[in-house]
C-alpha atoms as a PDB file:
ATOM      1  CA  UNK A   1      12.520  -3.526   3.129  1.00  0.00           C
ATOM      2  CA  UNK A   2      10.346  -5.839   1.955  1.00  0.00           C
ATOM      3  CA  UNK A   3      10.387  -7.917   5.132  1.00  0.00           C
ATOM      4  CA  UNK A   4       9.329  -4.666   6.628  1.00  0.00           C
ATOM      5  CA  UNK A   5       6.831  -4.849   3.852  1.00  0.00           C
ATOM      6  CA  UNK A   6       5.275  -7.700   5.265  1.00  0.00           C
ATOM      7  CA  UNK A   7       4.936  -7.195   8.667  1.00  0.00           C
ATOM      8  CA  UNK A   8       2.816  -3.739   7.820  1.00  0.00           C
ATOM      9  CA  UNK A   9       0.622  -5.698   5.673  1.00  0.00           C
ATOM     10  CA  UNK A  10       0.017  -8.725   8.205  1.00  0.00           C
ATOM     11  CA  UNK A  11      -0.531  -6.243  10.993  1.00  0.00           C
ATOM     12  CA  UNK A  12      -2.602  -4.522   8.921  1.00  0.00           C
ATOM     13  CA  UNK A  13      -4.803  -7.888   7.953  1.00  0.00           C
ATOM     14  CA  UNK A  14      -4.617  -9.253  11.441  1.00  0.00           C
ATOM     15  CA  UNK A  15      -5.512  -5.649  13.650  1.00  0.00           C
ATOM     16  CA  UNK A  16      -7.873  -4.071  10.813  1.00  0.00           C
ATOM     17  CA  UNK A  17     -10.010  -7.149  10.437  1.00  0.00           C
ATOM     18  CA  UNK A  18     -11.527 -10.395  11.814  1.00  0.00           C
ATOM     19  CA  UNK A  19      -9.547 -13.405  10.949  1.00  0.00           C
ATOM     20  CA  UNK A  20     -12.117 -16.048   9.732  1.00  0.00           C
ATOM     21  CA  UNK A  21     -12.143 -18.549   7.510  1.00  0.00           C
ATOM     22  CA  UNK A  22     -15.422 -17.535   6.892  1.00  0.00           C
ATOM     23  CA  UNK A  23     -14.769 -16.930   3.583  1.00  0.00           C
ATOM     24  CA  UNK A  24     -15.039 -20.462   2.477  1.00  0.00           C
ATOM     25  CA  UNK A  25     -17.975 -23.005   3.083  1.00  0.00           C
ATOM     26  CA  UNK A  26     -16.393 -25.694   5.345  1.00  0.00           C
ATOM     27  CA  UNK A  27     -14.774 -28.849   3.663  1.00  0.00           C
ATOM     28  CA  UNK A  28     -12.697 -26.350   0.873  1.00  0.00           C
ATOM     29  CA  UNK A  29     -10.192 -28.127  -0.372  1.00  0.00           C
ATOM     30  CA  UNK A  30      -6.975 -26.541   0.571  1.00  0.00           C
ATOM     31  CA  UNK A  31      -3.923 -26.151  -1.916  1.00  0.00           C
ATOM     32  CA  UNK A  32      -0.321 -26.346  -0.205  1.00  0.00           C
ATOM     33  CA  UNK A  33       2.489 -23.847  -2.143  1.00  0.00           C
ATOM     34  CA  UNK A  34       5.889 -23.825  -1.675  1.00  0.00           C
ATOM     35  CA  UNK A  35       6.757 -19.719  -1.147  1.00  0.00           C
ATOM     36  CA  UNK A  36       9.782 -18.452  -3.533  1.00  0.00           C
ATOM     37  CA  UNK A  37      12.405 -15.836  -2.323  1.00  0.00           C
ATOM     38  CA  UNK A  38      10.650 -12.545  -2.689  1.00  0.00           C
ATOM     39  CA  UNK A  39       7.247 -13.382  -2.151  1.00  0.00           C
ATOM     40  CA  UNK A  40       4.608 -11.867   0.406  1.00  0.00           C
ATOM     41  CA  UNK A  41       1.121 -12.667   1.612  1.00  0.00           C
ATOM     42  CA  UNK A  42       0.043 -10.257  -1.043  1.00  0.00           C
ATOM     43  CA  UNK A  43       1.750 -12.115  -3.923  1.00  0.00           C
ATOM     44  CA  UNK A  44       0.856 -15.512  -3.156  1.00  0.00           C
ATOM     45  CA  UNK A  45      -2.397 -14.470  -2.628  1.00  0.00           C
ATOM     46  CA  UNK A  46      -2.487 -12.604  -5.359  1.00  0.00           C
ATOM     47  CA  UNK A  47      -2.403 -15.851  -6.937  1.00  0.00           C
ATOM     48  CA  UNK A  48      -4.827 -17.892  -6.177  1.00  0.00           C
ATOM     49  CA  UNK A  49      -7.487 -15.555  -4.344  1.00  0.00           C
ATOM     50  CA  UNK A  50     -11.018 -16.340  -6.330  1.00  0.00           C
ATOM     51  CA  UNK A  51     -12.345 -13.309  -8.419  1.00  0.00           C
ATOM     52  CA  UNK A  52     -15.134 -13.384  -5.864  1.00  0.00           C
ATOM     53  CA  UNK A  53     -13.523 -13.172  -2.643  1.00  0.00           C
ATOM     54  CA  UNK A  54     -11.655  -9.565  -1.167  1.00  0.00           C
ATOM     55  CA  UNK A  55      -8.047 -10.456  -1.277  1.00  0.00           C
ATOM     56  CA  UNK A  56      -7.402  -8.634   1.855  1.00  0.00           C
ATOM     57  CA  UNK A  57     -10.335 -11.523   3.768  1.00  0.00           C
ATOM     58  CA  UNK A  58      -8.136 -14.313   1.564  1.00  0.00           C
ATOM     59  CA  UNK A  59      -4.971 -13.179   3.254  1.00  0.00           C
ATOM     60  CA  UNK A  60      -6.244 -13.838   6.928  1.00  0.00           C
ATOM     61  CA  UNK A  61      -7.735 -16.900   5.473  1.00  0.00           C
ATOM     62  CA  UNK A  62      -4.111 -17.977   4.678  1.00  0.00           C
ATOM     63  CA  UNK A  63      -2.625 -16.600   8.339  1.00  0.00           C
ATOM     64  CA  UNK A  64      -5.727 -18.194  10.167  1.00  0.00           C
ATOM     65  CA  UNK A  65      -4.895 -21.327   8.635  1.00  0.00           C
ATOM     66  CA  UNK A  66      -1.057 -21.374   8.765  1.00  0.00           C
ATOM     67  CA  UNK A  67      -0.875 -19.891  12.354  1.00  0.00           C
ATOM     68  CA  UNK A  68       1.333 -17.233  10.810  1.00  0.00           C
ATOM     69  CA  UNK A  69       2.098 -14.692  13.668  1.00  0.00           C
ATOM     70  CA  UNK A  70       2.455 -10.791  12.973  1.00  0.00           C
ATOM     71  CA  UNK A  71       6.191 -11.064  13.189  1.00  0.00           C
ATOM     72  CA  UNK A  72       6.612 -13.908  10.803  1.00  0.00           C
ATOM     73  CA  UNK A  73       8.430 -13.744   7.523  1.00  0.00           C
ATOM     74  CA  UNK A  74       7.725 -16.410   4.859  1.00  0.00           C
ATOM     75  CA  UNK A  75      10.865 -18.244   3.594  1.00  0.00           C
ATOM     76  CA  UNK A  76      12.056 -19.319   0.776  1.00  0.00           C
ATOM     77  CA  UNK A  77      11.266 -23.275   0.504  1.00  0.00           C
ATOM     78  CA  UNK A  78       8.228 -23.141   3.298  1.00  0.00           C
ATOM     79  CA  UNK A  79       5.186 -24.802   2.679  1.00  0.00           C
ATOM     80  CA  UNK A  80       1.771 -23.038   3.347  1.00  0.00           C
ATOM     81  CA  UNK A  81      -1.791 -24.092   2.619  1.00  0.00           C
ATOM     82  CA  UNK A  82      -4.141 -21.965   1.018  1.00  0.00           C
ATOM     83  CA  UNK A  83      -7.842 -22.284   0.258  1.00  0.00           C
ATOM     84  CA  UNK A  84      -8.433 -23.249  -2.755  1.00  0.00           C
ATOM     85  CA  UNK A  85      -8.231 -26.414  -5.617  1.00  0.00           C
END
């Protein structure tokens, strides 16, 4: 379920809005996290998405910059890099 979970959001992200790193003036430092069983875009996000940036534009942010594809899943034990200190 929640893998199902996952690909609705992504989809979502990926069909319902440009993916951009726009977001973030160039040369942001970008923070690598190790993803945990159960969590999603959403949670890691979640996370460490600034106060002043739409977590839904932070989430293509992370897929832009990972090259995750709509039918992905994270993994337990996978690195990603997300914007951020």
């Amino acid at each position: 379920m929640k893998k199902l979970l996952l690909l609705i959001v992504a989809g979502a992200i990926l069909v319902g809005s440009p993916v951009s790193a726009g977001s973030y003036p160039p040369g942001v430092a970008l923070r690598e996290v190790v993803i945990n069983k159960g969590d999603t875009l959403w949670s890691v996000a979640a996370r460490f998405c600034p106060d002043t940036v739409d977590i839904r534009e932070y989430i293509a942010d992370i897929v832009e910059i990972n090259g995750i594809g709509p039918n992905e899943y994270l993994q337990p034990g996978q690195l990603i890099r997300v914007p951020g200190r």
